[in-house]
Protein backbone atom coordinates (compact mmCIF):
# COMPACT_ATOMS: atom_id res chain seq x y z
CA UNK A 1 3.29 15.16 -8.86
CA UNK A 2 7.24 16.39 -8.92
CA UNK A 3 8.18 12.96 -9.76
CA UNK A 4 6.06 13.02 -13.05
CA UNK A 5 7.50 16.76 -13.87
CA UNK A 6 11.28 15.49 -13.11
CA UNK A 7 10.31 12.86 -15.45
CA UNK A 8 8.99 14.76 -18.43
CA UNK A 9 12.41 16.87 -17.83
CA UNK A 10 14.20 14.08 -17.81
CA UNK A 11 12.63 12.68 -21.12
CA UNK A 12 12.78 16.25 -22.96
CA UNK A 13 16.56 16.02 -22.58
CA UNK A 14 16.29 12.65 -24.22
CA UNK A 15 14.02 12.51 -26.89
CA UNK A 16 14.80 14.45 -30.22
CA UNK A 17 12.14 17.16 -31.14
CA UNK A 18 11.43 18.42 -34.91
CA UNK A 19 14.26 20.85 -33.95
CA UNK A 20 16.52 19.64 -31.84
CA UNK A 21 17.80 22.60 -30.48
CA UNK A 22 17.21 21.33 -26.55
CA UNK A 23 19.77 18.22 -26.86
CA UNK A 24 23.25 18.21 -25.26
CA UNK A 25 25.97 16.75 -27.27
CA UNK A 26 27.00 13.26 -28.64
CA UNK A 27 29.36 11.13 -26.65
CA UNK A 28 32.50 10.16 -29.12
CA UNK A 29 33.62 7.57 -26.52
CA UNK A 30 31.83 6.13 -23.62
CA UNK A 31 35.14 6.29 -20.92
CA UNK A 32 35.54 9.72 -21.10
CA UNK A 33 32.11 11.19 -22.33
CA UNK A 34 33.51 14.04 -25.07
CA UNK A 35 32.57 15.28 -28.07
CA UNK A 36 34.00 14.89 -31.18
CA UNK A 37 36.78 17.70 -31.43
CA UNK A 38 34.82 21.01 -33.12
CA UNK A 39 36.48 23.87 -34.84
CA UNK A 40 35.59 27.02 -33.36
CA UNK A 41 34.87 30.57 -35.62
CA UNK A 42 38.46 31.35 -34.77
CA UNK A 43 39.68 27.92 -35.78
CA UNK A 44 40.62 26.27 -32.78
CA UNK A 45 39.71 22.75 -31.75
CA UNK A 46 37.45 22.79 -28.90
CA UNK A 47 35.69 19.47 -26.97
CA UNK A 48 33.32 19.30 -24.31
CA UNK A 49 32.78 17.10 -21.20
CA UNK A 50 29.97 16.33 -19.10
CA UNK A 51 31.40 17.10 -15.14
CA UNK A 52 27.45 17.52 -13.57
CA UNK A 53 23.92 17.26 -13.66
CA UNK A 54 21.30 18.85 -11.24
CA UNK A 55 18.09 19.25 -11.17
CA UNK A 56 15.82 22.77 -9.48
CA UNK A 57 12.96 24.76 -9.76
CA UNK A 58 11.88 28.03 -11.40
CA UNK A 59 9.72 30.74 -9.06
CA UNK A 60 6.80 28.88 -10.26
CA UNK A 61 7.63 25.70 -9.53
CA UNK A 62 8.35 24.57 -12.62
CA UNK A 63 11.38 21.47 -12.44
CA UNK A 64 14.46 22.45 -14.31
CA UNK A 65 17.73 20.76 -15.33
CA UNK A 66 21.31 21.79 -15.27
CA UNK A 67 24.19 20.35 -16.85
CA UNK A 68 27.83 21.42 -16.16
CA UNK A 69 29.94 21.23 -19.26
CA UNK A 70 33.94 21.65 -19.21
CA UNK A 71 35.55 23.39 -22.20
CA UNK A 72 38.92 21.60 -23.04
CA UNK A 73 40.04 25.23 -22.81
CA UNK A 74 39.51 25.15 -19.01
CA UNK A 75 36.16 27.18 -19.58
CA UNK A 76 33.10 26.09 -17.32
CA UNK A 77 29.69 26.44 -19.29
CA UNK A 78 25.99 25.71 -17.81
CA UNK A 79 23.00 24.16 -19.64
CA UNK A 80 19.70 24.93 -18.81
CA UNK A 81 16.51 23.49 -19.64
CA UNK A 82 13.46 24.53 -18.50
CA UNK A 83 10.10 23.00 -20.01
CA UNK A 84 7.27 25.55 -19.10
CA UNK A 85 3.76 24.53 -18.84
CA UNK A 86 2.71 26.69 -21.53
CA UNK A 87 4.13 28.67 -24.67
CA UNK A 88 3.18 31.73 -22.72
CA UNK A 89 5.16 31.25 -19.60
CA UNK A 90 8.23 30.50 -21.48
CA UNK A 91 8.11 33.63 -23.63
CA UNK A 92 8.12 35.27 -20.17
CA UNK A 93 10.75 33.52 -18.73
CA UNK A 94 12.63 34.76 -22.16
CA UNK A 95 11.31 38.26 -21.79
CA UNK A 96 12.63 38.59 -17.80
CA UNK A 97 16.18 37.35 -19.65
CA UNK A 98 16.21 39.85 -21.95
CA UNK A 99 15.01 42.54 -19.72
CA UNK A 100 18.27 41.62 -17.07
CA UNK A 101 20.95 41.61 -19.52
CA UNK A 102 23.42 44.28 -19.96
CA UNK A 103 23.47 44.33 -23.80
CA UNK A 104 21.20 41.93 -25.90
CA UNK A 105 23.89 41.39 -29.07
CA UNK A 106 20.74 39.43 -30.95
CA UNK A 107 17.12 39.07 -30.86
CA UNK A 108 15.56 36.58 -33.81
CA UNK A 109 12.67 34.49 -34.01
CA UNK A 110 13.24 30.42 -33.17
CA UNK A 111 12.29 28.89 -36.94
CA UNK A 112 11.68 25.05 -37.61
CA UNK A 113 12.88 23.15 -40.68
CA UNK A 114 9.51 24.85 -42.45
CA UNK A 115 10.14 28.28 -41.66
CA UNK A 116 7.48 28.42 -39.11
CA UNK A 117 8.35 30.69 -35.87
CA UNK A 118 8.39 28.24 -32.96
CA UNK A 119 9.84 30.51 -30.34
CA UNK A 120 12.57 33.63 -30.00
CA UNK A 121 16.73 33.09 -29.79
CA UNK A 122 18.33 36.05 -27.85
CA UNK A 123 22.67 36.63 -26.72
CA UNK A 124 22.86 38.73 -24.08
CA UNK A 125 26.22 39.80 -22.47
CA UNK A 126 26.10 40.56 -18.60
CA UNK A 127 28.81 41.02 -15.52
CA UNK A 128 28.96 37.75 -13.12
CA UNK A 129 28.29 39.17 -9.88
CA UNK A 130 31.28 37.17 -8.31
CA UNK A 131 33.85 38.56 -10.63
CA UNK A 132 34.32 41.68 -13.13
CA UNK A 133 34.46 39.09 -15.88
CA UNK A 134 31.46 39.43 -18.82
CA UNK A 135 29.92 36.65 -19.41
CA UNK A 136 27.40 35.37 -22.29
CA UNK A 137 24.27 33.97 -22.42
CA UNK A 138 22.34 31.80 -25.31
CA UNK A 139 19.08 31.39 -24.98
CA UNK A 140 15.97 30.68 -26.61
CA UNK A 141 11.96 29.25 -26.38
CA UNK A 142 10.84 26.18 -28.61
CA UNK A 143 7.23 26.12 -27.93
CA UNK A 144 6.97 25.94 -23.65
CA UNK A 145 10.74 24.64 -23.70
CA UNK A 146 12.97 27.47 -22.43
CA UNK A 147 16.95 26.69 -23.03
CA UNK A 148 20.07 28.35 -22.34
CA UNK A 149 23.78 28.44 -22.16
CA UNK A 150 26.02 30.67 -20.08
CA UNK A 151 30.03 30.85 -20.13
CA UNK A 152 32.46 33.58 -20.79
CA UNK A 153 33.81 32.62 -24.16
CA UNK A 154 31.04 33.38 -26.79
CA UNK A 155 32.56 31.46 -29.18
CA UNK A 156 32.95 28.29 -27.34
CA UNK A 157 29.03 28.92 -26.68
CA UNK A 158 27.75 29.15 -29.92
CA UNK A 159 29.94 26.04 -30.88
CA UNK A 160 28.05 23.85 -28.22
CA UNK A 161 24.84 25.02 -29.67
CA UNK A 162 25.75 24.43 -33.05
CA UNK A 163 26.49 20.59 -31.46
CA UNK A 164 23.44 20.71 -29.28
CA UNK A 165 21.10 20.55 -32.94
CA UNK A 166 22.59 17.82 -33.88
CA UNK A 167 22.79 15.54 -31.27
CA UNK A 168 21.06 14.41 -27.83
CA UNK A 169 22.04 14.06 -24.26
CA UNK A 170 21.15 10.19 -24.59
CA UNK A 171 24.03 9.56 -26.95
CA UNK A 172 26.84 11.37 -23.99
CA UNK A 173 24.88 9.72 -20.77
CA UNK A 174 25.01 5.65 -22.45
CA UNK A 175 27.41 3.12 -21.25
């Protein structure tokens, strides 16, 4: 039975959904597996790299997937996705998120391309337990599929989401 939930993980990363929002990045060359350089709000070129993938469970059981991401700042960031069995469980999972943060800098509803509410988008700010630095957290429901992204540069965070809408963790993983 975990071997068909890793599986469905493992093809939610891959396969494109009406809104995309749960894909990874595109791969701009195969050797080195980066993005096409991105401008960030403050105007600085920022790339990403792929440096790990693991896989783990929620309290429930539920199989998750983390990917390590490098900044070419230096920052680390950390990709979750979680598909839930049900809508329900992943507006939980959101609602224990929202309920640990420090400060919750925004709360919307999740819309797809028709306007229809799909799930909830929160960033929360929070202290990293192993140092006094602040760190952010993206994170957001599309139906049961819970996502986020943690780092401590906001901006290079809501760069890599603007990239994970447009493309998929397919495109970075090919050879």
């Amino acid at each position: 039975m975990r071997l068909i939930t890793w599986l469905i993980v493992l093809l939610v990363s891959l396969v494109p959904l009406v809104n995309p929002t749960h894909m990874i990045f595109a791969n701009s060359s195969d050797q080195d597996r980066t993005i096409p350089p991105q401008r960030s709000a403050s105007g600085n070129t920022v790339t990403f790299k792929l440096t790990g993938i693991s896989d783990g469970f929620s309290d429930d059981g539920t199989i998750s997937s983390t990917f390590d991401l490098a900044a070419s700042d230096g920052e680390k960031l950390y990709k979750l996705n979680r598909p839930f069995a049900t809508v329900k469980r992943a507006a939980l999972e959101f609602r224990r998120y929202l309920q640990a943060s420090e400060e919750t800098t925004r709360n919307v509803a999740e819309v797809d391309g028709k306007g229809k509410i799909v799930g909830q988008r929160a960033v929360i700010r929070f202290h990293n337990m192993q140092s006094s630095e602040a760190h952010y957290t993206i994170f957001w429901t599309h139906g049961a599929l819970f996502q986020q992204i943690t780092g401590e540069n906001l901006q290079n965070l809501l760069t890599l989401e603007s990239l994970l809408r447009e493309n998929s963790l397919l495109e970075i993983v090919k050879k």
